[in-house]
N, C-alpha and C. Protein backbone atom coordinates (compact mmCIF):
# COMPACT_ATOMS: atom_id res chain seq x y z
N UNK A 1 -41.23 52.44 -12.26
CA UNK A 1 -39.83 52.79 -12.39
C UNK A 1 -39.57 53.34 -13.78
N UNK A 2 -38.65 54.21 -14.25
CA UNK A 2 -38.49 54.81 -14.78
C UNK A 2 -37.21 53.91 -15.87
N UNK A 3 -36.77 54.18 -16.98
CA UNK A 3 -35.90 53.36 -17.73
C UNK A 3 -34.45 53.85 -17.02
N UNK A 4 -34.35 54.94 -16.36
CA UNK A 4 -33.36 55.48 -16.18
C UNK A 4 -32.49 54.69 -14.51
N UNK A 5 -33.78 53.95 -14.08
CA UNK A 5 -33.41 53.72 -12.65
C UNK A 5 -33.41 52.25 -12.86
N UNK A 6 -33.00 51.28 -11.90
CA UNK A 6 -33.34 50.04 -11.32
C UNK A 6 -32.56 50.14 -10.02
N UNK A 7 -33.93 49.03 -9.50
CA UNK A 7 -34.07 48.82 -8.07
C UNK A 7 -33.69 47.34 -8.03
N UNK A 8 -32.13 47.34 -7.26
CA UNK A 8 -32.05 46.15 -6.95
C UNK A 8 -32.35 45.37 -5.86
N UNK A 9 -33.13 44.23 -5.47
CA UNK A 9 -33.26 43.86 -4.18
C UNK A 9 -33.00 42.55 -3.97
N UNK A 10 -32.13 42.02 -2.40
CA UNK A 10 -32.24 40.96 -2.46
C UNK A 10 -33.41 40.27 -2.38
N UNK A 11 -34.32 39.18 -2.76
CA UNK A 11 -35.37 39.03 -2.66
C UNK A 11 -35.50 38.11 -1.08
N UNK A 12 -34.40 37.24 -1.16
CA UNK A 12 -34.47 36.50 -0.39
C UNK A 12 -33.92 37.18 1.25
N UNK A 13 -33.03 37.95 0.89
CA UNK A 13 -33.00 38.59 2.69
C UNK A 13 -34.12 39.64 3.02
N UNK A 14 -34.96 40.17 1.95
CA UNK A 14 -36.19 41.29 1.95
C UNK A 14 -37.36 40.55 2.04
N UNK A 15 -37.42 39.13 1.78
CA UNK A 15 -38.40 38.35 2.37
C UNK A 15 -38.29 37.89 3.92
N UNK A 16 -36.76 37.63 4.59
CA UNK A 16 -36.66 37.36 5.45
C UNK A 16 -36.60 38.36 6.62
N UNK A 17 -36.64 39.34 5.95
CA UNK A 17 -36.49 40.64 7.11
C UNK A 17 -37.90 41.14 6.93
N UNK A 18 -39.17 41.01 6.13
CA UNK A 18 -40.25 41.29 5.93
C UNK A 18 -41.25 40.00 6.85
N UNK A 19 -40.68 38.72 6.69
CA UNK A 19 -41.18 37.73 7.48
C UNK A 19 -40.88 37.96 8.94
N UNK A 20 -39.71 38.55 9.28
CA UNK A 20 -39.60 38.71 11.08
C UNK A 20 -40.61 39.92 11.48
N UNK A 21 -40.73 41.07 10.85
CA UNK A 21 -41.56 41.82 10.84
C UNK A 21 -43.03 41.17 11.36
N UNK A 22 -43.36 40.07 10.32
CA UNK A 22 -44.94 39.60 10.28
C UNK A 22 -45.08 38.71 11.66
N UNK A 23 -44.06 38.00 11.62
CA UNK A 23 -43.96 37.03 12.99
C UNK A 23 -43.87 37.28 14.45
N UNK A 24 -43.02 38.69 14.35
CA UNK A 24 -42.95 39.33 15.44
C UNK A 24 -44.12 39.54 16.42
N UNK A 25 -43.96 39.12 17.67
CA UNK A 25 -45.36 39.43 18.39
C UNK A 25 -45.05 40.79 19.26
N UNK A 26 -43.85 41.30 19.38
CA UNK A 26 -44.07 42.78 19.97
C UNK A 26 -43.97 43.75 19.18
N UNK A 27 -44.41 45.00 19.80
CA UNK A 27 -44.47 46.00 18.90
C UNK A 27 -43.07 46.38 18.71
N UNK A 28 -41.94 45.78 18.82
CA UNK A 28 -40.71 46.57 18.97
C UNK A 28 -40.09 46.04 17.18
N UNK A 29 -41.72 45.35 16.82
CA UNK A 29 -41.21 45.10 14.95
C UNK A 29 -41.25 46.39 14.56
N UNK A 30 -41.93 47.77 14.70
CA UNK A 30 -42.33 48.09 14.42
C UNK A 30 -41.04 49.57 14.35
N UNK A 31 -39.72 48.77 14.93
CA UNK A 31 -38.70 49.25 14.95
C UNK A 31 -37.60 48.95 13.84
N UNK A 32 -38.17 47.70 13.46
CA UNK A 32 -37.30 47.08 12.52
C UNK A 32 -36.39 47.73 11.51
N UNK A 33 -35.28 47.59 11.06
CA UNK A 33 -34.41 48.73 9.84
C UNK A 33 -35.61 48.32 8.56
N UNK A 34 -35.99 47.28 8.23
CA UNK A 34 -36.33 47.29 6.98
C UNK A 34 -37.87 47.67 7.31
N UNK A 35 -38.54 47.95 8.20
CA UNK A 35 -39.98 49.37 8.29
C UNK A 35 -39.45 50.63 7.83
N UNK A 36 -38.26 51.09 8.49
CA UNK A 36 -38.09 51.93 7.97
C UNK A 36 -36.86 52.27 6.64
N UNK A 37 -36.70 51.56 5.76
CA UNK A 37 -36.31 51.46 5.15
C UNK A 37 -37.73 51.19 3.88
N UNK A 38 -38.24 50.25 4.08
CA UNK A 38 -40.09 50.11 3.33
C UNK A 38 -40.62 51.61 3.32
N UNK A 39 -40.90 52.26 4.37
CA UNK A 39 -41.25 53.48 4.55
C UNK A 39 -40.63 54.58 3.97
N UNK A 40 -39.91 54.27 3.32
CA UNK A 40 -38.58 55.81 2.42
C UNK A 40 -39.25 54.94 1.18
N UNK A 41 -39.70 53.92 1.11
CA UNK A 41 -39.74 53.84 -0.24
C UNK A 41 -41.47 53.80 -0.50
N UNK A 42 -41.85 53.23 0.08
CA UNK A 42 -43.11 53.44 -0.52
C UNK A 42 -44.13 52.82 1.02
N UNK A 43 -44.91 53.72 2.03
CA UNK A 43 -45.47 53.23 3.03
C UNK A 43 -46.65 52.35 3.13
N UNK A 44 -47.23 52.22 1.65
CA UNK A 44 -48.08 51.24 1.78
C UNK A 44 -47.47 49.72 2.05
N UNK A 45 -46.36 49.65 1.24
CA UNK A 45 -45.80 48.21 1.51
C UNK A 45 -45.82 47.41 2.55
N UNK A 46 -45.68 48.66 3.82
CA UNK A 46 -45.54 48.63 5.50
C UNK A 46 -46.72 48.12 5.64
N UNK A 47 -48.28 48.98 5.62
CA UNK A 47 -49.58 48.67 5.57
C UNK A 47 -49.80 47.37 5.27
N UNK A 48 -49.36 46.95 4.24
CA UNK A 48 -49.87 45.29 3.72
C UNK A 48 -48.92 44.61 4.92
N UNK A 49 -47.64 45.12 5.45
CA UNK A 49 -47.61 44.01 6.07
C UNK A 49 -48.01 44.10 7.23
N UNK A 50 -48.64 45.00 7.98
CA UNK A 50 -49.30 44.87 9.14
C UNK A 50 -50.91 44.40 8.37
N UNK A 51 -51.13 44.28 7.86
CA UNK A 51 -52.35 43.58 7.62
C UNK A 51 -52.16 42.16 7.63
N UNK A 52 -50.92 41.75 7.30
CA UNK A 52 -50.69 40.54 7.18
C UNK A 52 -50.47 39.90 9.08
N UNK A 53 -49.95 41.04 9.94
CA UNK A 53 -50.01 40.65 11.08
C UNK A 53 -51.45 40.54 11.67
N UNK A 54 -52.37 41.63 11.45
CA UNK A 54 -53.61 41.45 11.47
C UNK A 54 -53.89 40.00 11.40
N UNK A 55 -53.73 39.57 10.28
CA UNK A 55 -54.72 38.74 9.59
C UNK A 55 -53.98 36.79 10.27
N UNK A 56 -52.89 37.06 10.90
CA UNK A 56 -52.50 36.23 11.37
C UNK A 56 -51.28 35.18 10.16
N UNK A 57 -50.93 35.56 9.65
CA UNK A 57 -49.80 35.18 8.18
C UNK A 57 -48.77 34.72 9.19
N UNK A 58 -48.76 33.35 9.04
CA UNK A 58 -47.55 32.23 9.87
C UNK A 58 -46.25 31.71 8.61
N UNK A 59 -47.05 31.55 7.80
CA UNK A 59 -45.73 31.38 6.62
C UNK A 59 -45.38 32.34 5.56
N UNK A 60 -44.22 31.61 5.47
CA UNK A 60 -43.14 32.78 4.63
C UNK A 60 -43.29 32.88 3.76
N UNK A 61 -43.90 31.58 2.91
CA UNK A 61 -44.53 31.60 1.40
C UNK A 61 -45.18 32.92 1.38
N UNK A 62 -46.29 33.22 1.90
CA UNK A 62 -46.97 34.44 1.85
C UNK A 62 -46.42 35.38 1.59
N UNK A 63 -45.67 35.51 2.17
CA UNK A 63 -44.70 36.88 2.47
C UNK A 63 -43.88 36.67 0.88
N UNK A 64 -43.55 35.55 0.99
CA UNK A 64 -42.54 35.60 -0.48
C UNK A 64 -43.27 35.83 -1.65
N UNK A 65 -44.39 35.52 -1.84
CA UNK A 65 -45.39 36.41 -2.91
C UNK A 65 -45.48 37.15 -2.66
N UNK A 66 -45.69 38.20 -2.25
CA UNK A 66 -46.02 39.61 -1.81
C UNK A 66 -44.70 40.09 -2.21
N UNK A 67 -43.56 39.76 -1.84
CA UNK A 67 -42.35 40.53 -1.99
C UNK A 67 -42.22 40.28 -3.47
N UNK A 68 -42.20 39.07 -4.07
CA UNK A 68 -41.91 38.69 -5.56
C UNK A 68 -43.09 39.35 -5.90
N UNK A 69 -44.36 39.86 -5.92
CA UNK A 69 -44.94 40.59 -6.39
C UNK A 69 -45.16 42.09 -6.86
N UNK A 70 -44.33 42.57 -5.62
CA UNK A 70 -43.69 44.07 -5.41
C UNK A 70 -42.38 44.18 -6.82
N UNK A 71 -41.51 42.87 -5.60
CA UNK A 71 -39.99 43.81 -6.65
C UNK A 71 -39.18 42.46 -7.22
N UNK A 72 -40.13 41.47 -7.23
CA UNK A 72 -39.75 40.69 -8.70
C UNK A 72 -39.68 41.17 -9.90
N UNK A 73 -39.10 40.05 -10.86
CA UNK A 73 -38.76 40.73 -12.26
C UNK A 73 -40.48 40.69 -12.75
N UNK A 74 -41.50 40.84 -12.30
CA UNK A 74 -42.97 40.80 -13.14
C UNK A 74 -43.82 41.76 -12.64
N UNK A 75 -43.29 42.26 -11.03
CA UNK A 75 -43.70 43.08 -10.23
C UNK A 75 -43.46 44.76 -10.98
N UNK A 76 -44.35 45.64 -10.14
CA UNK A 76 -44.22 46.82 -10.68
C UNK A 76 -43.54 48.03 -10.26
N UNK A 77 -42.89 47.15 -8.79
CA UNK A 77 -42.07 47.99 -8.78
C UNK A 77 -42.29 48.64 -7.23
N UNK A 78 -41.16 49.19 -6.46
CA UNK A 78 -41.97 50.21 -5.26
C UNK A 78 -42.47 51.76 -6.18
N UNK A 79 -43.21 52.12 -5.93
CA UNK A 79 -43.83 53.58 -6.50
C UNK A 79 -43.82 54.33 -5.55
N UNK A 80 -43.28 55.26 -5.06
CA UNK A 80 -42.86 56.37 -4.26
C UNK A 80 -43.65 57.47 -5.01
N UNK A 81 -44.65 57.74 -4.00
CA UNK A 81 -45.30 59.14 -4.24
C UNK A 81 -44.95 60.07 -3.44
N UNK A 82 -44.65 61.20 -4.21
CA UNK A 82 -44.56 63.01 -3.92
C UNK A 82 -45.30 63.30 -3.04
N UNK A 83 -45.45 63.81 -1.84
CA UNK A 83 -46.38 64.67 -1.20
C UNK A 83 -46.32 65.95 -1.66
């Protein structure tokens, strides 16, 4: 991020809308507002969390590191690349 910008997020409803995502057993997560909302900002974010469905991720803790890792105050941020 740039000095000029900040990204505010709730952490706690962007964990909880990132956790229904992971929990979800149909593909109709894959509809979710905050996929595509993840996806305008940066599509790997999406990737980790279907890996996390992959990988079978039942708690939210998980998910809540990952998100506090992204766009906590220590995190680096979403990075949106140019095509």
């Amino acid at each position: 991020m740039t000095h000029f910008f900040k990204l505010q997020v709730d952490l706690d409803d962007l964990t909880d809308a990132m956790y229904g995502f992971v929990t979800d057993p149909t593909p109709r997560r894959n509809e979710l507002q905050v996929v595509k909302e993840l996806d305008e900002i940066n599509p790997e974010i999406v990737d980790v969390l279907e890996c996390m469905v992959l990988d079978g991720t039942e708690e939210r803790q998980d998910v809540a590191d990952y998100v506090n890792a992204v766009f906590g105050s220590h995190g680096l941020g979403p990075i949106k690349a140019e095509s």
